[in-house]
N, C-alpha and C. Protein backbone atom coordinates (compact mmCIF):
# COMPACT_ATOMS: atom_id res chain seq x y z
N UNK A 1 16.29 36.84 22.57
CA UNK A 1 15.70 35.52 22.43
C UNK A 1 15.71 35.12 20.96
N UNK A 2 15.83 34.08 20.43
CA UNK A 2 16.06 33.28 19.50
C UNK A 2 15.09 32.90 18.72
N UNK A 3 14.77 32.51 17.68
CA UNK A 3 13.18 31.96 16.83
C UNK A 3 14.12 30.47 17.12
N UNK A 4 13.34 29.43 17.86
CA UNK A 4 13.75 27.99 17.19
C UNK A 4 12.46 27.25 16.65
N UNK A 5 11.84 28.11 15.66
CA UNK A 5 11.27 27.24 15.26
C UNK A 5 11.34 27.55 13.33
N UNK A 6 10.63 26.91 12.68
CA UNK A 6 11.13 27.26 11.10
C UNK A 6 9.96 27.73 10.93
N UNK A 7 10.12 27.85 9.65
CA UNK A 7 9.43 29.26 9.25
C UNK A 7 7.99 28.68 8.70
N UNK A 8 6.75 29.82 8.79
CA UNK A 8 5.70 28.97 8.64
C UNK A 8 5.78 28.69 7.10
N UNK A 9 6.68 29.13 6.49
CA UNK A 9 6.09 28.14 5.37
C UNK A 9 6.65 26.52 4.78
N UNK A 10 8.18 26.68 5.88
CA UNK A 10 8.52 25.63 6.24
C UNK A 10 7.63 24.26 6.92
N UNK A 11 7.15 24.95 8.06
CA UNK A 11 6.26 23.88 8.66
C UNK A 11 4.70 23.59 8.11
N UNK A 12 4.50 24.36 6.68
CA UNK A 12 3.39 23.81 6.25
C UNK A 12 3.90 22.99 5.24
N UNK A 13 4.98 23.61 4.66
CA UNK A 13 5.18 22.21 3.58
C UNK A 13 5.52 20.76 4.30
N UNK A 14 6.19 20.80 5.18
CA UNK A 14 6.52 19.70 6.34
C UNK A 14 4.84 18.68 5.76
N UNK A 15 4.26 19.40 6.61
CA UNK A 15 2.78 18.65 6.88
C UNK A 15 2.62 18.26 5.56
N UNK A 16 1.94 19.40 4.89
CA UNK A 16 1.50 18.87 3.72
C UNK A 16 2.12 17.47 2.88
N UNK A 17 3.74 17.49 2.73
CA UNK A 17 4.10 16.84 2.38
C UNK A 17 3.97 15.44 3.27
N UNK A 18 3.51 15.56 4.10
CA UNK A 18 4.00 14.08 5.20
C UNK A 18 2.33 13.70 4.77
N UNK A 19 1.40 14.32 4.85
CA UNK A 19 0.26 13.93 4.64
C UNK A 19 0.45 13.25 3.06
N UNK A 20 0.76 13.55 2.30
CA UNK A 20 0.71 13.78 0.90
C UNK A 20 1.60 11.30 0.78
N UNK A 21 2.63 11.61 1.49
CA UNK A 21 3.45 10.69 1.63
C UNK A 21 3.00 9.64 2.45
N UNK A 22 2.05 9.63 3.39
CA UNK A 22 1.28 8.75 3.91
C UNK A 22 0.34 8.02 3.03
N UNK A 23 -0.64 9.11 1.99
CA UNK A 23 -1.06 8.61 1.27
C UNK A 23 -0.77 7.75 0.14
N UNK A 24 0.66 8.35 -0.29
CA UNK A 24 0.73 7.39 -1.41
C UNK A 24 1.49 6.20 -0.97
N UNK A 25 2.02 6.16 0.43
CA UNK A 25 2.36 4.90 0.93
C UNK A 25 0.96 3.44 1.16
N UNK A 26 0.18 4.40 1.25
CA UNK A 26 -1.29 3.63 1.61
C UNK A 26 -1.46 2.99 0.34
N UNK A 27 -1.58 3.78 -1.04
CA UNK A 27 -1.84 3.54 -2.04
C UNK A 27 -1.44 2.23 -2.67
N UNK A 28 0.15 2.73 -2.51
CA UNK A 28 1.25 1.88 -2.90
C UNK A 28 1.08 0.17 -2.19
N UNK A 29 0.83 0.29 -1.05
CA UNK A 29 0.82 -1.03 -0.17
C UNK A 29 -0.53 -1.73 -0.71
N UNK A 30 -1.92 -0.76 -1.24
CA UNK A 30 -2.89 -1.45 -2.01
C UNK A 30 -2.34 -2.21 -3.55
N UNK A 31 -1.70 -1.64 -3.98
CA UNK A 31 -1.05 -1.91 -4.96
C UNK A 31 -0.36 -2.93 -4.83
N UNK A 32 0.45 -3.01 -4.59
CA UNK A 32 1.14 -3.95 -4.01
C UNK A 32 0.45 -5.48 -3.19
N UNK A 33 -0.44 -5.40 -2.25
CA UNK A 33 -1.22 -6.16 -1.76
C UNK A 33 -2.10 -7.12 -2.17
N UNK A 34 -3.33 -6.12 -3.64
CA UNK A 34 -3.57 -6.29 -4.12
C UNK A 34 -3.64 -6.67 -5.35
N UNK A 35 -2.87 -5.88 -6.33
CA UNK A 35 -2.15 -6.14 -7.58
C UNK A 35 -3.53 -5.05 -8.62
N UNK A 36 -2.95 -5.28 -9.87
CA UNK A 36 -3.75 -4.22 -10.68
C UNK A 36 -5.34 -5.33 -10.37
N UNK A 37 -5.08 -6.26 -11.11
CA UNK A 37 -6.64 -7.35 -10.91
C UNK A 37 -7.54 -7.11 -9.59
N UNK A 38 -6.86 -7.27 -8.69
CA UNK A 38 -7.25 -7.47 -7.44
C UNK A 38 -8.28 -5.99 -7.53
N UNK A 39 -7.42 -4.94 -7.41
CA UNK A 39 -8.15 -3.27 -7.37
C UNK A 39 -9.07 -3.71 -8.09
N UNK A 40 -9.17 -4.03 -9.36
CA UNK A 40 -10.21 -3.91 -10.40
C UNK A 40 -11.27 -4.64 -10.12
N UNK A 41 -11.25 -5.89 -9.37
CA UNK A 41 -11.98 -6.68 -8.55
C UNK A 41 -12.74 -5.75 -8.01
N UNK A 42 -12.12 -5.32 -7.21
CA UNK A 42 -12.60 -4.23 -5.73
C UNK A 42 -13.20 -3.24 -6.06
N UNK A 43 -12.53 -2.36 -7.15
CA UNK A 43 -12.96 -1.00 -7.38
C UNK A 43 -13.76 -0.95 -8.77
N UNK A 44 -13.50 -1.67 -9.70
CA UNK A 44 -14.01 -1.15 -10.81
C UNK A 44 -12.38 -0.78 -11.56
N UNK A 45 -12.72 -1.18 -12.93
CA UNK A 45 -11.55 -0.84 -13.69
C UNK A 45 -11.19 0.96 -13.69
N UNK A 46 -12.35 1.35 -14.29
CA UNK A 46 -11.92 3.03 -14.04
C UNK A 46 -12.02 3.83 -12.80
N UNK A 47 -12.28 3.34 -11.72
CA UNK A 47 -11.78 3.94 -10.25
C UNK A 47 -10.32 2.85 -10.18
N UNK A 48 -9.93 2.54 -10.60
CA UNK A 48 -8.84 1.60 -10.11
C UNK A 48 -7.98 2.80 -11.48
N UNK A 49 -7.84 3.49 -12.67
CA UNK A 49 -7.11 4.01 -13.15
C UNK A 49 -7.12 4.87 -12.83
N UNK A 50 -8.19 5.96 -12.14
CA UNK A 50 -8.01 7.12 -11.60
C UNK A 50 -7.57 7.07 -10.49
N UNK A 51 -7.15 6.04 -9.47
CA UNK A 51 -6.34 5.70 -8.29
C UNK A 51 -4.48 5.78 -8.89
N UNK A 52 -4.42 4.55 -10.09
CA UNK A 52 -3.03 5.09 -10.05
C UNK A 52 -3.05 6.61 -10.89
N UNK A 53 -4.00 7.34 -11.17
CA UNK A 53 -3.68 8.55 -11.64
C UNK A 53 -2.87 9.34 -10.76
N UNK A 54 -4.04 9.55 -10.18
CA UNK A 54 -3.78 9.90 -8.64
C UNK A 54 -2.27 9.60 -7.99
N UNK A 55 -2.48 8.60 -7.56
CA UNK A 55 -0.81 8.16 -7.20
C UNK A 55 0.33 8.61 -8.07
N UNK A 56 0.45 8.82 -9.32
CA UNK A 56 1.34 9.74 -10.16
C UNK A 56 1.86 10.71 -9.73
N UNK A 57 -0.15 11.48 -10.00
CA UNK A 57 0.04 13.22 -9.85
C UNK A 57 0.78 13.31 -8.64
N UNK A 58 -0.10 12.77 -7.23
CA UNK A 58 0.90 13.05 -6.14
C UNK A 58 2.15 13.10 -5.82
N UNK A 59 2.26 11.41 -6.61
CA UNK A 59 4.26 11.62 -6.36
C UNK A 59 4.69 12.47 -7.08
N UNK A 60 4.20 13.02 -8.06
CA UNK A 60 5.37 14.15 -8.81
C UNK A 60 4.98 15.50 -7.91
N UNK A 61 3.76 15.86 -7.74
CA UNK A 61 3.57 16.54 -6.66
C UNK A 61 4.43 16.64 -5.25
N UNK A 62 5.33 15.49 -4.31
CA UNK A 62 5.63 15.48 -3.74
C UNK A 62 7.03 15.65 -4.02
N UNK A 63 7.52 15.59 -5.08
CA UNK A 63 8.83 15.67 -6.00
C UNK A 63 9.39 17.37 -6.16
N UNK A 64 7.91 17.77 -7.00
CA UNK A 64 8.02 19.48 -6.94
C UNK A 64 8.11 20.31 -5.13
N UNK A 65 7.08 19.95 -4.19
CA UNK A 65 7.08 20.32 -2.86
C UNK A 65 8.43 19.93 -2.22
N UNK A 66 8.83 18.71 -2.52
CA UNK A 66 10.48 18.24 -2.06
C UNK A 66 11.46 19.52 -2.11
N UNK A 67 11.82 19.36 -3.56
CA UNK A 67 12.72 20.64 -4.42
C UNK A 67 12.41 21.96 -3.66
N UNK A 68 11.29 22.47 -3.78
CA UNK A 68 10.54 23.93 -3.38
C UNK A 68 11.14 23.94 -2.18
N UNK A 69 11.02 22.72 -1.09
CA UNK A 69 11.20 22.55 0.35
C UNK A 69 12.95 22.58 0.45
N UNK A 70 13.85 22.54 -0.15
CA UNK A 70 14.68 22.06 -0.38
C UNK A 70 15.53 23.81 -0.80
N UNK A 71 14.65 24.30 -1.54
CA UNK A 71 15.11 25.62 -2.02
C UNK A 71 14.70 26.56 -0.43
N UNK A 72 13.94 26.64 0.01
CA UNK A 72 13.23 27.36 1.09
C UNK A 72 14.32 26.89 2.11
N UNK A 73 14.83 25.64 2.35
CA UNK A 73 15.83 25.16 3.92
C UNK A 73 16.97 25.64 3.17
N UNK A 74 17.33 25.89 2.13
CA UNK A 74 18.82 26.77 1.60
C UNK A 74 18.47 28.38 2.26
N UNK A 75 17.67 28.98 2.29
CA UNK A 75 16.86 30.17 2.27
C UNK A 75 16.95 30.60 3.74
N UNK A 76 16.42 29.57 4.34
CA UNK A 76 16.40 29.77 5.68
C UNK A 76 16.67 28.71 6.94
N UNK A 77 17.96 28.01 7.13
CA UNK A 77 18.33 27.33 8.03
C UNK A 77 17.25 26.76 8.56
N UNK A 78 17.68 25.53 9.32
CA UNK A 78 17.16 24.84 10.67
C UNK A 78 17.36 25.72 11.85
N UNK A 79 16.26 25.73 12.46
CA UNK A 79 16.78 26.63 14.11
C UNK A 79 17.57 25.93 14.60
N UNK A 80 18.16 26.61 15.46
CA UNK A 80 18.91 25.75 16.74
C UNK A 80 18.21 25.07 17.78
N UNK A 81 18.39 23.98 18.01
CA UNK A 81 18.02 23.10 19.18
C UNK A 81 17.91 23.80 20.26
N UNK A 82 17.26 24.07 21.04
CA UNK A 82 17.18 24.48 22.47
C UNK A 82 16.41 23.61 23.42
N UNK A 83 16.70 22.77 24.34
CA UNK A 83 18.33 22.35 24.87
C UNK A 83 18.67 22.19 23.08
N UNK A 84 20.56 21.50 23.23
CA UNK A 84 20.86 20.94 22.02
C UNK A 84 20.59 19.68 22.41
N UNK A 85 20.28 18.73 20.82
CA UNK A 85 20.59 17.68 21.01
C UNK A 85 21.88 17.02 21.00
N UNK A 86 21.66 16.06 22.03
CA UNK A 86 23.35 15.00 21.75
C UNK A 86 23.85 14.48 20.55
N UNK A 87 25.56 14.41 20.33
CA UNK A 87 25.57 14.06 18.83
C UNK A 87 25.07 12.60 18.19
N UNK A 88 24.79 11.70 19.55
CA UNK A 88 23.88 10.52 18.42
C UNK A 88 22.66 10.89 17.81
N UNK A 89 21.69 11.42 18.49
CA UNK A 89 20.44 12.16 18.18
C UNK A 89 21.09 13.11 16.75
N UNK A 90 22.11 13.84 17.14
CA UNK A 90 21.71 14.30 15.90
C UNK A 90 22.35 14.11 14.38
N UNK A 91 23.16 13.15 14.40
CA UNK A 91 23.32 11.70 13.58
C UNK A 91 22.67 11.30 13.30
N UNK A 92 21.42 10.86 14.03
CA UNK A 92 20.70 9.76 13.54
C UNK A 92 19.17 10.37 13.00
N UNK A 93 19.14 11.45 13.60
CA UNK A 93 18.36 12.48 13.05
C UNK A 93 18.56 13.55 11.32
N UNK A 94 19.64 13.70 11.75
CA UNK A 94 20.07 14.15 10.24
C UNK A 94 20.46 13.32 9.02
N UNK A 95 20.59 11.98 9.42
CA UNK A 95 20.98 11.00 8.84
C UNK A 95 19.42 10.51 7.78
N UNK A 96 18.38 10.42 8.78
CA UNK A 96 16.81 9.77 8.55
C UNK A 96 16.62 11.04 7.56
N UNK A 97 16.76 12.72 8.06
CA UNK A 97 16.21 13.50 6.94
C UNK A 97 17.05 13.49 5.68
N UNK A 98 18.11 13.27 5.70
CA UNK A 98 18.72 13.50 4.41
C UNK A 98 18.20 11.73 3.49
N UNK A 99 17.76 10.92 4.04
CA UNK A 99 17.39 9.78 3.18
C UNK A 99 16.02 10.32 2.52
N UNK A 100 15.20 11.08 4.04
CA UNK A 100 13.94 11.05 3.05
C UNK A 100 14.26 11.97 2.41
N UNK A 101 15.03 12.88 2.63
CA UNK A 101 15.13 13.64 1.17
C UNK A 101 15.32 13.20 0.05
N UNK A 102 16.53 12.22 -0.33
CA UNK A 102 16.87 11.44 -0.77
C UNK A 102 15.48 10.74 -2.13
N UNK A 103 15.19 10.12 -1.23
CA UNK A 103 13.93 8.89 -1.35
C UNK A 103 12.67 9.79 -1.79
N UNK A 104 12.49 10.72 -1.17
CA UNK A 104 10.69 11.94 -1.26
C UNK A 104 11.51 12.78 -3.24
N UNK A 105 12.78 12.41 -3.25
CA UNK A 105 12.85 12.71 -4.91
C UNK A 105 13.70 11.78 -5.80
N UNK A 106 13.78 10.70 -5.42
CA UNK A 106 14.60 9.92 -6.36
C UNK A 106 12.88 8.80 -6.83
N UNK A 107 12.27 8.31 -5.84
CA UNK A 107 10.78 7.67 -5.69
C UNK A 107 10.52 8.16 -7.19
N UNK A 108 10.06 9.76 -6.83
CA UNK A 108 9.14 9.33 -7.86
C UNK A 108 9.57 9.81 -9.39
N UNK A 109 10.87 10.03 -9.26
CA UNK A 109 11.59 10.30 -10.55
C UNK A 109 11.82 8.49 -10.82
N UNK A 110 11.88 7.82 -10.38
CA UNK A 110 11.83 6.47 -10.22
C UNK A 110 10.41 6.15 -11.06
N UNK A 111 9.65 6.54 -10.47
CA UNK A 111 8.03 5.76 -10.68
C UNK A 111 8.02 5.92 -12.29
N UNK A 112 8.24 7.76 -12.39
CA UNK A 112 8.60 8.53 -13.37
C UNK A 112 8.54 7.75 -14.77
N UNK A 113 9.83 7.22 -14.32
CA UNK A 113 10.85 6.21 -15.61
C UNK A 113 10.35 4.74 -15.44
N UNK A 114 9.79 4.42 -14.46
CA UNK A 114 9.06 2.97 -14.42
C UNK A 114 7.53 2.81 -15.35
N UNK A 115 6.82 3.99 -15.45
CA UNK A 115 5.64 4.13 -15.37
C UNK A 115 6.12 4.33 -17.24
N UNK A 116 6.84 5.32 -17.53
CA UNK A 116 7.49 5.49 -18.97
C UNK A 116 7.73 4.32 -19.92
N UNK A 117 8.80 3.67 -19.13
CA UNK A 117 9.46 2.22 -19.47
C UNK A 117 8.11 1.43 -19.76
N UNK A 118 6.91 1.08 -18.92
CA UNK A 118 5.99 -0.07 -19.22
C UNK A 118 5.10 0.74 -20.14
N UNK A 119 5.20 1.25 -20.55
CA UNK A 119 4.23 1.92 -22.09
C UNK A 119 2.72 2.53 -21.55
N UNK A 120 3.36 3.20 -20.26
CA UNK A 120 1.64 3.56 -19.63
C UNK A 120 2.19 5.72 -19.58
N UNK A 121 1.10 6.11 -19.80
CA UNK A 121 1.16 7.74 -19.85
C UNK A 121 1.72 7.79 -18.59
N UNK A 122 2.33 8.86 -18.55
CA UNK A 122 3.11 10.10 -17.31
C UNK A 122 2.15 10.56 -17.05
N UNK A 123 1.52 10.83 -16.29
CA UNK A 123 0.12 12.30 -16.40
C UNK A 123 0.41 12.91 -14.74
N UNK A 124 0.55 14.25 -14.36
CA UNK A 124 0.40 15.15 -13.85
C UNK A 124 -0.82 15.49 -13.38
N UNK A 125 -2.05 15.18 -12.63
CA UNK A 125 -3.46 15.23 -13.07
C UNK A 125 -3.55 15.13 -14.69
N UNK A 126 -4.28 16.29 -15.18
CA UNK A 126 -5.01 16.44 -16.49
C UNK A 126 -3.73 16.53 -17.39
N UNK A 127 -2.50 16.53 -17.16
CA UNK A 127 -1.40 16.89 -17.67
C UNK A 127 -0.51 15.36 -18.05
N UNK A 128 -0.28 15.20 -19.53
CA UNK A 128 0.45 14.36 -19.79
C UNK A 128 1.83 14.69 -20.21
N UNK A 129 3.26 14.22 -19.42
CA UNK A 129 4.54 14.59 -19.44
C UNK A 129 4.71 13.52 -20.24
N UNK A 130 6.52 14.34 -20.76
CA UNK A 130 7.06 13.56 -21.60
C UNK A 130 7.22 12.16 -20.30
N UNK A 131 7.76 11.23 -21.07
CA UNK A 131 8.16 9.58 -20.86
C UNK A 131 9.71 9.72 -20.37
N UNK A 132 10.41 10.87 -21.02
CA UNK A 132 12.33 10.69 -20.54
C UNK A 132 12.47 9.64 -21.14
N UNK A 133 11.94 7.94 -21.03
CA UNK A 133 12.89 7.13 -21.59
C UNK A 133 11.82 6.35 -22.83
N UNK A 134 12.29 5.54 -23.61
CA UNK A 134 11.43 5.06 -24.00
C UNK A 134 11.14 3.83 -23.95
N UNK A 135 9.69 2.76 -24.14
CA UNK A 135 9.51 1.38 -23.69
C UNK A 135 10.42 0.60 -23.49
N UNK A 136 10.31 -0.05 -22.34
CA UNK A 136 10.88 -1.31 -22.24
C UNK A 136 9.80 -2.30 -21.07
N UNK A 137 9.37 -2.79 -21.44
CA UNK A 137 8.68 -3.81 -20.24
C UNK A 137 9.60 -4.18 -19.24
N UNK A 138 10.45 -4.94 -19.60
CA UNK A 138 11.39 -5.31 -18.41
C UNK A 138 12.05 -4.79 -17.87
N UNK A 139 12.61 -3.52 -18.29
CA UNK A 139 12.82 -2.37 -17.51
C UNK A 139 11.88 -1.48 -16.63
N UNK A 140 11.22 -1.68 -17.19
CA UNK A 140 9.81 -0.96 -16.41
C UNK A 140 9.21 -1.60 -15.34
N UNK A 141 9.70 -3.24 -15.33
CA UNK A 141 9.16 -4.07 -14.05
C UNK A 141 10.32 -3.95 -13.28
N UNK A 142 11.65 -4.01 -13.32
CA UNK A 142 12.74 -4.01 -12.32
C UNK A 142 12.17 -2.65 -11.85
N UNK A 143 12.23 -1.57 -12.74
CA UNK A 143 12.52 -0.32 -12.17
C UNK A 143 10.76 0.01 -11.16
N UNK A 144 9.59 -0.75 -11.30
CA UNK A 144 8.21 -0.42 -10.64
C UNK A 144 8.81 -1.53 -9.16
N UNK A 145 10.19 -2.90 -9.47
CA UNK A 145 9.97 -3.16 -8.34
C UNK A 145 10.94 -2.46 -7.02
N UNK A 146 12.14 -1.81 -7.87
CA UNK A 146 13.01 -0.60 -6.95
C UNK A 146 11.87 0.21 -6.54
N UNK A 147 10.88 0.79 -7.21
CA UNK A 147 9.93 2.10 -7.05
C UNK A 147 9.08 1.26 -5.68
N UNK A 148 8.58 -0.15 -5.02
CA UNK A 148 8.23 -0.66 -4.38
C UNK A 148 9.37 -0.92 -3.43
N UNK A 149 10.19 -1.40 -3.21
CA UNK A 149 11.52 -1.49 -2.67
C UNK A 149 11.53 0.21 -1.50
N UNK A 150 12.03 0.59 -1.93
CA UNK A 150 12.06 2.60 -1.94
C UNK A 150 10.92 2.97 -1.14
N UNK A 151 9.39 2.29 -1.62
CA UNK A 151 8.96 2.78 -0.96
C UNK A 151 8.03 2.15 0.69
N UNK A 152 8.69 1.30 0.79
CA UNK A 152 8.90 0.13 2.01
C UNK A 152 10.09 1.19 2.28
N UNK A 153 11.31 1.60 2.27
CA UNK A 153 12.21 2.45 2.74
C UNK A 153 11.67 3.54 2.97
N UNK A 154 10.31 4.48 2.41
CA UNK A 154 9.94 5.80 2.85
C UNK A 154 9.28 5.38 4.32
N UNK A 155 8.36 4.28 3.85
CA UNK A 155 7.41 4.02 5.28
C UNK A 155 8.58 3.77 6.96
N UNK A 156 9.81 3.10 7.09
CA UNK A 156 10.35 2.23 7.91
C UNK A 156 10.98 3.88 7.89
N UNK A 157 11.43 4.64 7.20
CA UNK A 157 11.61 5.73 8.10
C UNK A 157 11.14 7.10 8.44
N UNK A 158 9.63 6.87 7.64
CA UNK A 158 8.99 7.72 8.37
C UNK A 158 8.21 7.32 9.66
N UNK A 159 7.96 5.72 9.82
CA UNK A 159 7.63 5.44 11.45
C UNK A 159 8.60 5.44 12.31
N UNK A 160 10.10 5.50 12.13
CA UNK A 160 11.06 6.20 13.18
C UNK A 160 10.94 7.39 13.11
N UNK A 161 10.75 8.05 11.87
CA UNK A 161 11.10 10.08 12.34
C UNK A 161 9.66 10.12 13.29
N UNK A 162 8.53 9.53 12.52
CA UNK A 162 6.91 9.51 13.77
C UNK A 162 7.47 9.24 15.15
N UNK A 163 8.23 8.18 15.46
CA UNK A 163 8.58 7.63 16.66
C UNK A 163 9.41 8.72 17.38
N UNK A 164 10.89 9.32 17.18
CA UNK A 164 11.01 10.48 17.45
C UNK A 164 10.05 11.88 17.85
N UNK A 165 9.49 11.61 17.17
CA UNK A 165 8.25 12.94 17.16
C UNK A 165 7.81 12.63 18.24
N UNK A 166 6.90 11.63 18.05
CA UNK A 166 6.31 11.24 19.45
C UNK A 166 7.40 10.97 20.86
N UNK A 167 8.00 10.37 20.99
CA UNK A 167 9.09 10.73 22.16
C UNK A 167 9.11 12.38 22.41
N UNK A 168 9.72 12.53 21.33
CA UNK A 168 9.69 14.54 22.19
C UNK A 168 8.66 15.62 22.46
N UNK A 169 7.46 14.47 21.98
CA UNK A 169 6.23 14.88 22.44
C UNK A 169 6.24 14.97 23.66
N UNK A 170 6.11 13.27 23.82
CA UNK A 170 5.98 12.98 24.80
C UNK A 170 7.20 13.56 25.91
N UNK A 171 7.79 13.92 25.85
CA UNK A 171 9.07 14.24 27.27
C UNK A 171 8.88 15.91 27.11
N UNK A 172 8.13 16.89 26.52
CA UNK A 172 7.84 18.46 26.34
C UNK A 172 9.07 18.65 26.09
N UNK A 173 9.89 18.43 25.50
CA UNK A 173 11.23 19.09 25.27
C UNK A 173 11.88 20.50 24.95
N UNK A 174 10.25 20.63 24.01
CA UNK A 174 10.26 22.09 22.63
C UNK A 174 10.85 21.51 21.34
N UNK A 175 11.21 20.52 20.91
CA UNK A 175 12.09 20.41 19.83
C UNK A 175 10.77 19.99 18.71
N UNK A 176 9.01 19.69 19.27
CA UNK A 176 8.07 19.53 18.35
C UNK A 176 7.70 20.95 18.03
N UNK A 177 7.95 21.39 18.77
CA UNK A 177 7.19 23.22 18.52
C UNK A 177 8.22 23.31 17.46
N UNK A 178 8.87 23.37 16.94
CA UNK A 178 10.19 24.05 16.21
C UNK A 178 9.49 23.32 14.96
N UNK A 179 8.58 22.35 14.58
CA UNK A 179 7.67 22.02 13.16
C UNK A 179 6.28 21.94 13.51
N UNK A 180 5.92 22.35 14.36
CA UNK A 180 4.53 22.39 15.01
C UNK A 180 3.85 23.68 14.25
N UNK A 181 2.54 23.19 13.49
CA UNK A 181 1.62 24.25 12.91
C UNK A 181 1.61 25.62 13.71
N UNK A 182 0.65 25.13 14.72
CA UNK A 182 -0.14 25.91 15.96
C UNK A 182 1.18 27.44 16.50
């Protein structure tokens, strides 16, 4: 008999990271929704800077877990499908993970150089990184509105990979057990 499922430390970074990516999609859409004023309205100027702190640390956080995740699926394959899936399924399946791969490390090497470019600190939590580039305002607004762009592209396909999920929930297939904690 066969393991089809990945390895637990595979399926915790899975989570972690999807949790991690929900949030800063939440964040991002406040941001966005709202604007810096608006938060500051709402929150208070210094809960509104420790929010985009926050949103930083995470995305670079989700940048390092990406890579790590990335080194670990070199390490140790995808199981095999049991049934297999058909080759549109798995087209369109391998297609969605290799974007968010894509996107879960170009984002926030993006934000990275956006956040650099408008003359605001890098910070890591308590940790301030170099900048990589140096000021430009108007570079720093094209490149914060690709970093918004991108991440309207993380959300639209992580509610299809959700939607998938849930389908093979829903039909018991086994193909959720194969990233399932439990």
């Amino acid at each position: 008999m066969t393991n089809n499922r990945y390895t637990l430390i595979q399926r915790l970074l899975h989570w972690l990271i999807a949790l991690l990516v929900l949030g800063l999609l939440a964040a991002g859409l406040a941001f966005w929704a709202l604007g810096y004023e608006g938060l500051v309205k709402m929150l208070g100027e210094e809960t509104t800077g420790q929010l985009f702190t926050l949103h930083k640390s995470l995305g670079i956080l989700v940048l390092l877990l990406t890579v790590f995740r990335l080194i670990v699926r070199g390490q140790s394959p995808a199981p095999a499908y049991d049934p297999p899936l058909g080759m549109i399924e798995r087209l369109v399946g391998g297609g969605i993970h290799l974007l968010l791969y894509i996107l879960l490390i170009g984002l926030p090497i993006g934000g990275w150089l956006a956040t650099a470019a408008s003359g605001y600190p890098v910070q890591f939590f308590s940790v301030n990184l170099p900048g990589l580039i140096g000021e430009n305002k108007e570079l720093g607004a094209m490149l914060f509105f690709y970093h918004g762009i991108g991440g309207l592209a993380v959300g639209v396909l992580v509610l299809v990979h959700m939607a998938a999920g849930l389908k093979h929930w829903k039909l018991k297939d086994g193909i959720m057990t194969r990233i399932s904690l439990p």
